[in-house]
N, C-alpha and C. Protein backbone atom coordinates (compact mmCIF):
# COMPACT_ATOMS: atom_id res chain seq x y z
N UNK A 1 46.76 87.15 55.24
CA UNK A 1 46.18 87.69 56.46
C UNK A 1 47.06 88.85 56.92
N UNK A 2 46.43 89.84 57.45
CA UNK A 2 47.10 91.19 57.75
C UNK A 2 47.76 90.73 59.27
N UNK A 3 49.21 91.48 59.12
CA UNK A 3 49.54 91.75 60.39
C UNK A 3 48.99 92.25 61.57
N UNK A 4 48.90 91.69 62.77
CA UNK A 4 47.81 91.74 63.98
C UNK A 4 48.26 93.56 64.44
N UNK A 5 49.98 93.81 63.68
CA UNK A 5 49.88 95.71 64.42
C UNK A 5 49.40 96.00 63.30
N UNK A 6 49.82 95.56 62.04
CA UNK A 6 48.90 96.50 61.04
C UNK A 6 47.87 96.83 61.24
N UNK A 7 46.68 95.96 61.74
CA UNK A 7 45.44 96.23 61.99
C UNK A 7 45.22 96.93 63.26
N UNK A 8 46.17 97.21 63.77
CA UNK A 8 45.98 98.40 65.08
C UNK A 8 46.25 99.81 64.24
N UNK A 9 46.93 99.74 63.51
CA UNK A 9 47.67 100.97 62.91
C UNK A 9 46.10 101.95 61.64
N UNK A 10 45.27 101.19 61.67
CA UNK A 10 44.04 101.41 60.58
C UNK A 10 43.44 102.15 61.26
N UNK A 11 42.88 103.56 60.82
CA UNK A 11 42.00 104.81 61.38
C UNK A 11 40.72 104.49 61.56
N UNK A 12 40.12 104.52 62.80
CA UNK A 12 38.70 104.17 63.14
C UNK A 12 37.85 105.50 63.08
N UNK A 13 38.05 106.89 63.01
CA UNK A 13 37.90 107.95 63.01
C UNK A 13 36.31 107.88 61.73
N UNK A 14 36.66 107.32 61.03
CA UNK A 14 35.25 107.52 60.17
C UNK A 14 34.66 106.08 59.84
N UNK A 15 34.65 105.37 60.82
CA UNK A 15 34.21 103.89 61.00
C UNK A 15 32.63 103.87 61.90
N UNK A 16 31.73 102.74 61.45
CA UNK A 16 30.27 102.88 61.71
C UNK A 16 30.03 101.85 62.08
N UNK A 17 30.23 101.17 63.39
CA UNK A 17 30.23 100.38 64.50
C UNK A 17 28.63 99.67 63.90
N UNK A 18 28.29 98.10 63.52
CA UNK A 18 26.86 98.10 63.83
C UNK A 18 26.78 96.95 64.42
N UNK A 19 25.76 96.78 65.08
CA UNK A 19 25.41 96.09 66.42
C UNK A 19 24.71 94.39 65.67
N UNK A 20 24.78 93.67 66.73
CA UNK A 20 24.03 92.41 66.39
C UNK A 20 24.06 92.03 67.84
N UNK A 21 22.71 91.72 67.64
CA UNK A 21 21.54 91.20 69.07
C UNK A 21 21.18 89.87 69.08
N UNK A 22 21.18 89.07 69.99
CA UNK A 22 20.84 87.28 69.75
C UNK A 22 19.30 87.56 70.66
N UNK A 23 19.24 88.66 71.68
CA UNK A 23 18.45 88.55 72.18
C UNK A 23 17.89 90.34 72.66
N UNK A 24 17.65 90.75 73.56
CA UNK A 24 17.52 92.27 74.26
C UNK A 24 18.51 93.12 74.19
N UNK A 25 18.72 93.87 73.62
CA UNK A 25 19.73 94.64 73.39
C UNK A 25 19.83 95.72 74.54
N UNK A 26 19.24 95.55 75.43
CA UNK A 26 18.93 96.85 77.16
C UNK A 26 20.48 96.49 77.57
N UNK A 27 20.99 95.53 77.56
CA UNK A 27 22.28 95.35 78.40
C UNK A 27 23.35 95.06 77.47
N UNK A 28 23.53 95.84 76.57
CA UNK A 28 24.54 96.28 75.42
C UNK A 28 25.07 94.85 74.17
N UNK A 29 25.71 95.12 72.78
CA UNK A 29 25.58 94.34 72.45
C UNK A 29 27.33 94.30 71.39
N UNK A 30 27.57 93.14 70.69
CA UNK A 30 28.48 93.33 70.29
C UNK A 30 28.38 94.16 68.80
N UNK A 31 29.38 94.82 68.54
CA UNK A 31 29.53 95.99 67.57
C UNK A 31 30.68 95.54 66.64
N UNK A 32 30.83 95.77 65.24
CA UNK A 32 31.01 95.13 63.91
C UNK A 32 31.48 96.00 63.08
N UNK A 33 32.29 96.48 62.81
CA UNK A 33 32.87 97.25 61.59
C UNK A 33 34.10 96.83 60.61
N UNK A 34 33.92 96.84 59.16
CA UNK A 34 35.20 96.42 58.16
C UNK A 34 35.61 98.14 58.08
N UNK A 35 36.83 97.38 58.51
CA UNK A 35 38.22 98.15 58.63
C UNK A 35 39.39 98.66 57.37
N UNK A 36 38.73 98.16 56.82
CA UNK A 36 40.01 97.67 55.20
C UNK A 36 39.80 96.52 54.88
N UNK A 37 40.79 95.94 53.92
CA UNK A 37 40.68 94.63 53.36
C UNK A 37 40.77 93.49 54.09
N UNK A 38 40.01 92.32 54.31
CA UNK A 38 40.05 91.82 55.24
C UNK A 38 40.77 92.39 56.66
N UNK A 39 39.87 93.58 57.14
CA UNK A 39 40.38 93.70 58.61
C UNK A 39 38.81 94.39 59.25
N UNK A 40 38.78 94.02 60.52
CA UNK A 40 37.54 94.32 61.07
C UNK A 40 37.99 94.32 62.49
N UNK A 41 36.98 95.58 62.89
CA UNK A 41 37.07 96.21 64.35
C UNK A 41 35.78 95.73 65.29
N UNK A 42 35.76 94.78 66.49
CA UNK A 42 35.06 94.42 67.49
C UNK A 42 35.12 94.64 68.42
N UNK A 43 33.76 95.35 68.38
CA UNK A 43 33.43 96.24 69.91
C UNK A 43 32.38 95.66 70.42
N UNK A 44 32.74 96.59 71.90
CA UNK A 44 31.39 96.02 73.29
C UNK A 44 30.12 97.72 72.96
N UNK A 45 29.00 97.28 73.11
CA UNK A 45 28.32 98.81 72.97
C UNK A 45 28.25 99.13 74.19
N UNK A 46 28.74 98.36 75.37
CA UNK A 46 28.12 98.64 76.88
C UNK A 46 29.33 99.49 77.22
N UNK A 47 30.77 99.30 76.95
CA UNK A 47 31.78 100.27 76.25
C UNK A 47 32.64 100.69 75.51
N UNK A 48 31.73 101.99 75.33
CA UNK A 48 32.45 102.74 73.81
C UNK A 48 33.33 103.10 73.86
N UNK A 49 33.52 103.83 75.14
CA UNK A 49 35.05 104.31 75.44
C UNK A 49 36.37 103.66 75.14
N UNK A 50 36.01 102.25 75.22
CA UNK A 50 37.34 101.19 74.85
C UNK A 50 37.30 100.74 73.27
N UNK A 51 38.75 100.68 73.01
CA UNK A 51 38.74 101.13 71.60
C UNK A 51 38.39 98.99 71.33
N UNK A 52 37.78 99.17 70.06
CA UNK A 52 37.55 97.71 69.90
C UNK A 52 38.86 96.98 69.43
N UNK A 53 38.87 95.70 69.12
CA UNK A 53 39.50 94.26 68.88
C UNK A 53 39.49 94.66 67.67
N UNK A 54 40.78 93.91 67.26
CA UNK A 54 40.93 93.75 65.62
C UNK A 54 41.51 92.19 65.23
N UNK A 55 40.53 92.22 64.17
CA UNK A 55 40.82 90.64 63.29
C UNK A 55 40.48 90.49 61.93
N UNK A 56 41.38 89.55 61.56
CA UNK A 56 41.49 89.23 59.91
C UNK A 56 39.96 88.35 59.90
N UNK A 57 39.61 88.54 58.46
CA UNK A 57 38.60 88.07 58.23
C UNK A 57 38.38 86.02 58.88
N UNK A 58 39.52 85.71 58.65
CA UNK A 58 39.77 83.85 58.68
C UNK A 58 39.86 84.30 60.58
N UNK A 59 40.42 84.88 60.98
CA UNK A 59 39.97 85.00 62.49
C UNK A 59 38.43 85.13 63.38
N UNK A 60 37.95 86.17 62.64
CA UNK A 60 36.22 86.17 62.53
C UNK A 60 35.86 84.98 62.35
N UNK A 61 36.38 84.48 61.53
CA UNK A 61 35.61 82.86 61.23
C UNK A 61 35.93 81.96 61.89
N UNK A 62 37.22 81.77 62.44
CA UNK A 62 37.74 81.05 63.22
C UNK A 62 37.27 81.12 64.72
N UNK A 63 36.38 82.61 65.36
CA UNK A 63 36.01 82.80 66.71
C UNK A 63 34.16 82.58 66.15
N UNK A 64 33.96 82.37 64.73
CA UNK A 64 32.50 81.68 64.83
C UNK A 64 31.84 82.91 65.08
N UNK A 65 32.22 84.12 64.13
CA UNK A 65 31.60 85.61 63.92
C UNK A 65 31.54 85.62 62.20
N UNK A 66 29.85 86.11 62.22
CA UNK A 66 29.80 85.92 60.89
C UNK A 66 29.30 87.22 60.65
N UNK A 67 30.35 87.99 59.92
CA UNK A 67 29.70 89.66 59.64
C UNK A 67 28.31 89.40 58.95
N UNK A 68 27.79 88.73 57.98
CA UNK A 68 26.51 88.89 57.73
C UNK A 68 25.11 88.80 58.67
N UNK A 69 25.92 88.43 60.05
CA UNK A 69 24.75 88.65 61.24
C UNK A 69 24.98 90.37 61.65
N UNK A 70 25.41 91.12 61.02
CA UNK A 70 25.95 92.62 61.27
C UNK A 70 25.21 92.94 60.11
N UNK A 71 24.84 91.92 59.25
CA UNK A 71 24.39 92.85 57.69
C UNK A 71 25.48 93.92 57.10
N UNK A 72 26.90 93.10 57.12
CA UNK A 72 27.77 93.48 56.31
C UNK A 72 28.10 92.36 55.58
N UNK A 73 28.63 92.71 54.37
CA UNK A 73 28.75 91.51 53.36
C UNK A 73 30.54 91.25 53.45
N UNK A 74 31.37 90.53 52.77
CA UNK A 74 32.44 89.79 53.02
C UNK A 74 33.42 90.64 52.20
């Protein structure tokens, strides 16, 4: 598992945020991007301005986030 600064230290600059909806997406939704090798960036879409969360893949799993509800694969 990657170090929690390593994964701050990873360039989001050409990263493609995608969304997953349980329900209406009018009042913003959570946002999903792989970062590198097991590392992934979690964002709010309601704001963009704030840079997202970072977690190792076994963390995702451990907060009961499953990138294939993002339609990203593992």
């Amino acid at each position: 598992m990657p170090d929690s600064n390593d994964l701050y230290a990873l360039d989001l600059t050409s990263v493609t945020l995608v969304e997953a909806c349980g329900g209406p997406c009018s009042e913003g939704c959570v946002v999903l991007a792989r970062i590198g090798e097991d590392a992934w960036a979690l964002g709010d879409s309601k704001r963009p301005d704030r840079e997202p969360l970072r977690f190792s893949t076994a963390e995702l799993h451990a907060a009961g986030i499953d990138p294939a509800r993002f339609g990203l694969a593992l």
